[in-house]
Protein backbone atom coordinates (compact mmCIF):
# COMPACT_ATOMS: atom_id res chain seq x y z
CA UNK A 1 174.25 43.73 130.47
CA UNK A 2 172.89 43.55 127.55
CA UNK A 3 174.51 43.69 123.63
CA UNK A 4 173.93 45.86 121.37
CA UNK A 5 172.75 42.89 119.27
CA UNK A 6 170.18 41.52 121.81
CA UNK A 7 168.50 44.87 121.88
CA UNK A 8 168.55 45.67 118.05
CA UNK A 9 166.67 41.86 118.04
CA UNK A 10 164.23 42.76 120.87
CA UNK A 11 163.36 45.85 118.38
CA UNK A 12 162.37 43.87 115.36
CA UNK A 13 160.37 41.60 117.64
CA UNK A 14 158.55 44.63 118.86
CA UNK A 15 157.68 45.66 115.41
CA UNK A 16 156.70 42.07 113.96
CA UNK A 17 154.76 41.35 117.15
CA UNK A 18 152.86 43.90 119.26
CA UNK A 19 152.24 41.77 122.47
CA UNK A 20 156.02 41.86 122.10
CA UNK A 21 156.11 45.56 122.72
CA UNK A 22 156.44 46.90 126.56
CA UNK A 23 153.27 47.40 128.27
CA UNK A 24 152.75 51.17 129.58
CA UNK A 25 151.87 51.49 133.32
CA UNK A 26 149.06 52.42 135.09
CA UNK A 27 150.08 56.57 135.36
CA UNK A 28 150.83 56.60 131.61
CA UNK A 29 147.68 55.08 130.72
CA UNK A 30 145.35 56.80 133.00
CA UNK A 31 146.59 60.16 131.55
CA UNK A 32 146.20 58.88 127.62
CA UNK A 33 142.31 57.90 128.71
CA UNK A 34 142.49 61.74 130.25
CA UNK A 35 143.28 63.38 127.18
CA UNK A 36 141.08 61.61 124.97
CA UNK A 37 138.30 62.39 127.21
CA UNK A 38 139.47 66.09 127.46
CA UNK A 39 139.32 65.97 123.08
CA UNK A 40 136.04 64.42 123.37
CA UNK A 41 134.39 67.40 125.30
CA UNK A 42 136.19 69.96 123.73
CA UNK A 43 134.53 68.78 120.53
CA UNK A 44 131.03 68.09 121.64
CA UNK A 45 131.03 71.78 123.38
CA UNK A 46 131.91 73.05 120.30
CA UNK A 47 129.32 71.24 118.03
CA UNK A 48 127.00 73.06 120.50
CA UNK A 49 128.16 76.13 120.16
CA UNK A 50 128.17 76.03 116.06
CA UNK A 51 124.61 74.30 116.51
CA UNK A 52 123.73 77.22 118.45
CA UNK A 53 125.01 79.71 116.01
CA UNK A 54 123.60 77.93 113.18
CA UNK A 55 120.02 78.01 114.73
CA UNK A 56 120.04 81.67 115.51
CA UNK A 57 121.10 82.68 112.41
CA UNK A 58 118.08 80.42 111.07
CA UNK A 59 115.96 82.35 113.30
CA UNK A 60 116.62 86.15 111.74
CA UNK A 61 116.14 84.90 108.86
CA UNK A 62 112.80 83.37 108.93
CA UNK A 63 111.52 86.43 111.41
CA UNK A 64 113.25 88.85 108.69
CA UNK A 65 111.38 86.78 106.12
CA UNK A 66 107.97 87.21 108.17
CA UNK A 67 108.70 91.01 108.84
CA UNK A 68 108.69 91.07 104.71
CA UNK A 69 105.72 89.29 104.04
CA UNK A 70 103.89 91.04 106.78
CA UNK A 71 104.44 94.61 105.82
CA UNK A 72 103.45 93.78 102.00
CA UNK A 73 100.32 92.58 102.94
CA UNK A 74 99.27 95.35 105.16
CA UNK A 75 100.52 98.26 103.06
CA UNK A 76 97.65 101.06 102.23
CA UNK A 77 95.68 100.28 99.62
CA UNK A 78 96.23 104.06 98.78
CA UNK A 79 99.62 103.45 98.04
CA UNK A 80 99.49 100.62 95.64
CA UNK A 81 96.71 103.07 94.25
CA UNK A 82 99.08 105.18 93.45
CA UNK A 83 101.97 103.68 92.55
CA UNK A 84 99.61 101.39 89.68
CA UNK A 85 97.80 104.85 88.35
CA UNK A 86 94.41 105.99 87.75
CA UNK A 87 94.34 103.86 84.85
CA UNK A 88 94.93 100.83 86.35
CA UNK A 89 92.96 101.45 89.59
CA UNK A 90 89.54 102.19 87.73
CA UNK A 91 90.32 98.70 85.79
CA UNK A 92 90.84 96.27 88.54
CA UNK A 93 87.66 97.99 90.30
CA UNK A 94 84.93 99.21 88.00
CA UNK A 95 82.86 100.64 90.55
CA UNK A 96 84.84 103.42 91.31
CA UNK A 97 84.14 105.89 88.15
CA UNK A 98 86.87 107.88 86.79
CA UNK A 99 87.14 111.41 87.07
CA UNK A 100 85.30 113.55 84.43
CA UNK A 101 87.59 116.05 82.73
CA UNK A 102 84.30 118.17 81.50
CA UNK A 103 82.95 121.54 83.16
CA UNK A 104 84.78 121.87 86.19
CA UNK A 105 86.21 124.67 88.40
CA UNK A 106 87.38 125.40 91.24
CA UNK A 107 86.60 128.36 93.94
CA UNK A 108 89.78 130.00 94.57
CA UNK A 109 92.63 128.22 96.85
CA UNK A 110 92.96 129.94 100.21
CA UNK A 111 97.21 130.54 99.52
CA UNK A 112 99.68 128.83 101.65
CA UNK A 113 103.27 128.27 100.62
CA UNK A 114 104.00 124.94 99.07
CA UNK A 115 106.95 123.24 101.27
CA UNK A 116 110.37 123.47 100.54
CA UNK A 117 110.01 125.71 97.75
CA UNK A 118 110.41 129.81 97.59
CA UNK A 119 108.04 132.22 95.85
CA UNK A 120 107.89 132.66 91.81
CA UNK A 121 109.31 136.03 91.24
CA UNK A 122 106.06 138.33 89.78
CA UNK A 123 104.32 135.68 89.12
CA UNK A 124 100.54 135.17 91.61
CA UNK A 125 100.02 131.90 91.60
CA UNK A 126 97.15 130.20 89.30
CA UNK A 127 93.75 129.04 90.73
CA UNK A 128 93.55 125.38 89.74
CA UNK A 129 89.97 123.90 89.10
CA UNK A 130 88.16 121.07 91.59
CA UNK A 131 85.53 118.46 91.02
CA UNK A 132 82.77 121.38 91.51
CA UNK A 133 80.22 120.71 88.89
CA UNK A 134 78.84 123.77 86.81
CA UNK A 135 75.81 122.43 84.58
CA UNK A 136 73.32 124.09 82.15
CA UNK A 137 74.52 126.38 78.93
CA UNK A 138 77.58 127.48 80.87
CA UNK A 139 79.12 124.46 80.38
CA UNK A 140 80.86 124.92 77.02
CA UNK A 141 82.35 128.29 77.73
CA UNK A 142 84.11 126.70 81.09
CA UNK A 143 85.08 123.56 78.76
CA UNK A 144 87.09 126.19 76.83
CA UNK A 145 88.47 127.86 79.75
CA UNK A 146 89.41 125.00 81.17
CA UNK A 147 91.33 123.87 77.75
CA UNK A 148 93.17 127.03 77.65
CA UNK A 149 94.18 127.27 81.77
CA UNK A 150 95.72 123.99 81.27
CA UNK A 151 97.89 124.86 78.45
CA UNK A 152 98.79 127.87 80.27
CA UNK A 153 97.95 130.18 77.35
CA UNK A 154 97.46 133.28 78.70
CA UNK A 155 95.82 135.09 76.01
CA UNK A 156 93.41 132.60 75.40
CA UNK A 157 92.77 132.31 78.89
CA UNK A 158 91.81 135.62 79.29
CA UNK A 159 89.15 135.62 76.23
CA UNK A 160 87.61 132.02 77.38
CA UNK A 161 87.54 132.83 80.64
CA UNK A 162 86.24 135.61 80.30
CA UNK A 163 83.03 134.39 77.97
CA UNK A 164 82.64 131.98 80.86
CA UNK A 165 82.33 134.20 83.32
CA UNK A 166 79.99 136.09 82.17
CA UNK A 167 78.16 132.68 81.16
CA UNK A 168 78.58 131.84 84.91
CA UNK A 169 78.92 135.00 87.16
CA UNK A 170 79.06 133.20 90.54
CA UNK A 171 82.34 131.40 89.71
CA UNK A 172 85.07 133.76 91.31
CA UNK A 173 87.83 131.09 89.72
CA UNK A 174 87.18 132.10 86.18
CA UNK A 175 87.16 135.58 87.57
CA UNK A 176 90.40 135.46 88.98
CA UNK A 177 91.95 133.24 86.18
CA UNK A 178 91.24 136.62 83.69
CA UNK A 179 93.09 138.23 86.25
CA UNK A 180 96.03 136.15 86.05
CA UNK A 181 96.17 135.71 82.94
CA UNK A 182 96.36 139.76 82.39
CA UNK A 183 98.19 140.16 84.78
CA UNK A 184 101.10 137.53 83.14
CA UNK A 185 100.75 139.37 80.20
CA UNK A 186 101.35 143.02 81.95
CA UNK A 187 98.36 144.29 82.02
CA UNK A 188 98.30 145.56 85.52
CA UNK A 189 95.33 147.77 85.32
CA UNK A 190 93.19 145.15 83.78
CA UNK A 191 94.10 142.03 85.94
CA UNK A 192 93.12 144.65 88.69
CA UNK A 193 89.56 145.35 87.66
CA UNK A 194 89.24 141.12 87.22
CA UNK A 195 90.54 140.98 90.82
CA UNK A 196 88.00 143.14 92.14
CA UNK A 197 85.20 141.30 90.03
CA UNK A 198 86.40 138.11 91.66
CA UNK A 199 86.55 139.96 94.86
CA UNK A 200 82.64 140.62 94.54
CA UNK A 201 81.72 137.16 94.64
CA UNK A 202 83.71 135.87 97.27
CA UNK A 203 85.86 138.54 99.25
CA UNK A 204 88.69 136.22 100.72
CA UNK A 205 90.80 135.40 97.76
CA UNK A 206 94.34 136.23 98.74
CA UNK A 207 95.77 136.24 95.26
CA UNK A 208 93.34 139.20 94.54
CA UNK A 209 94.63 141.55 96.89
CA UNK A 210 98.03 140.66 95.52
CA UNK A 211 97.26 141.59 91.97
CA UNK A 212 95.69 144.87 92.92
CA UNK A 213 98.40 145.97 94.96
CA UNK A 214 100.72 145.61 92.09
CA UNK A 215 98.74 147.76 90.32
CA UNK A 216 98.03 150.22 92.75
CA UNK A 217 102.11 150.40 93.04
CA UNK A 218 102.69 150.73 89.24
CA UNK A 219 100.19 153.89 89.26
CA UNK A 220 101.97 155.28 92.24
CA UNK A 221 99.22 155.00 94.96
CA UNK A 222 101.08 153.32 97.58
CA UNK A 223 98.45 154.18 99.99
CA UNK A 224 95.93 152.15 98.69
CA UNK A 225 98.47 149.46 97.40
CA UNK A 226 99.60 149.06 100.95
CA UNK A 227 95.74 148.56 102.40
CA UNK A 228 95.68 145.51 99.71
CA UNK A 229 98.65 144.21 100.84
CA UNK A 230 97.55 144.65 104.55
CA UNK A 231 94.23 142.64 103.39
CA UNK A 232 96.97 139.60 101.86
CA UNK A 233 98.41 139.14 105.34
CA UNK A 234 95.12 139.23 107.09
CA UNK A 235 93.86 136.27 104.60
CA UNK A 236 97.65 134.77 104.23
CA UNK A 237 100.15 135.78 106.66
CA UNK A 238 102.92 133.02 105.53
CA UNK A 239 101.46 133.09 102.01
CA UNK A 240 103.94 133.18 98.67
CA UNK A 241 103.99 137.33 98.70
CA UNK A 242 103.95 138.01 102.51
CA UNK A 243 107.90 138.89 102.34
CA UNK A 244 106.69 141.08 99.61
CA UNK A 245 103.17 142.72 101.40
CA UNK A 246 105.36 143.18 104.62
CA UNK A 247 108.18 145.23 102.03
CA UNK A 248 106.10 147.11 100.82
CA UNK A 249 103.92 148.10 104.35
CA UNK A 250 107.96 149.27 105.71
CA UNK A 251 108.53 151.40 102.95
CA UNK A 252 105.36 153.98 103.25
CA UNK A 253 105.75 154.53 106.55
């Protein structure tokens, strides 16, 4: 058998000279090359899979890029009209004139409620002006109207307006602006009479039939207040007042 010190010496040998050391056999060796083949794949199928990965992700990002790019160069011209200004659009394209701010009104709007938003309490709403050109000596007297309207001044809307529609007696808007403004001051009776003057030139103007209903109501003649608010829901039926023309047809009958 052998001693304890024979095999300590066999063990240094071994470690100062590896052809000293024992050989492994055929079984051991075969399943060493197995393993390191088994590593092998396992790392070359997952270099494919993070290849993979990293190309897709590549992919979305270019196509997310392109979706980008794409989008800003077909958006509306309107849009980037809008978002620059008036200003802005009339400089980068002289051609296109901008609006005048002279001599211009409007025929009265056929009412419809705005969206999302209830009725003023009392209040009719105004007739805003259009590009409709009004030439010849007329001119100055809308100029002033115009002026006033846009401050909202009431009392010098109904003055101006006023001059201008007599100046220009085929223009129902400066008409019906008198009878706003008269009737925002209280002046029922008045804004009534400028209703029915506007009414005269052009007989479908919704906010007319509003104005003299009030005033038929506040002189207690329901009778004829309720055929002006019947002619409101002919012209408007989901106008601002229709909640208050269909009131007001309930209670006289």
């Amino acid at each position: 058998m052998e001693t304890t010190q024979e095999s300590e010496s066999r063990q240094k040998l071994a470690e100062v000279d590896p052809l000293a050391r024992p050989r492994l056999g055929s079984d051991e060796l075969r399943a060493s090359l197995e393993a390191v083949r088994s590593a092998q794949a396992a790392a070359r199928a997952r270099a494919r899979t993070e290849t993979r990965w990293a190309r897709a992700i590549a992919a979305g990002a270019l196509m997310a890029v392109a979706v980008t790019a794409w989008a800003a160069a077909h958006r509306p011209s309107r849009v980037r009209a809008v978002a620059t200004g008036p200003s802005v659009a009339a400089a980068a394209n002289p051609s296109v004139a901008p609006p005048q701010a002279a001599l211009s009104i409007a025929p009265p709007p056929r009412e419809s409620p705005p969206a999302g938003r209830p009725a003023p309490s009392g209040a009719v709403p105004p007739t805003e002006r259009s590009g409709a050109t009004v030439p010849g000596d007329s001119g100055a007297e809308i100029a002033l109207c115009d002026a006033a309207f846009e401050q909202r001044s009431w009392t010098t809307v109904a003055s101006t307006c006023a001059a201008a529609f007599e100046a220009a007696p085929r223009q129902s808007a400066l008409a019906m602006r008198v009878a706003q403004a008269q009737h925002r001051r209280g002046h029922l009776a008045t804004a009534a009479d400028w209703a029915r003057k506007a009414l005269a030139v052009d007989a479908d103007i919704p906010e007319a039939f509003v104005i003299i209903a009030r005033a038929d109501v506040g002189a207690g003649h329901p009778q004829t207040a309720a055929d002006a608010y019947r002619r409101y829901l002919t012209l408007a039926p989901r106008g601002w007042h229709a909640a208050e023309a269909r009131r007001a047809l309930r209670a006289v009958r």
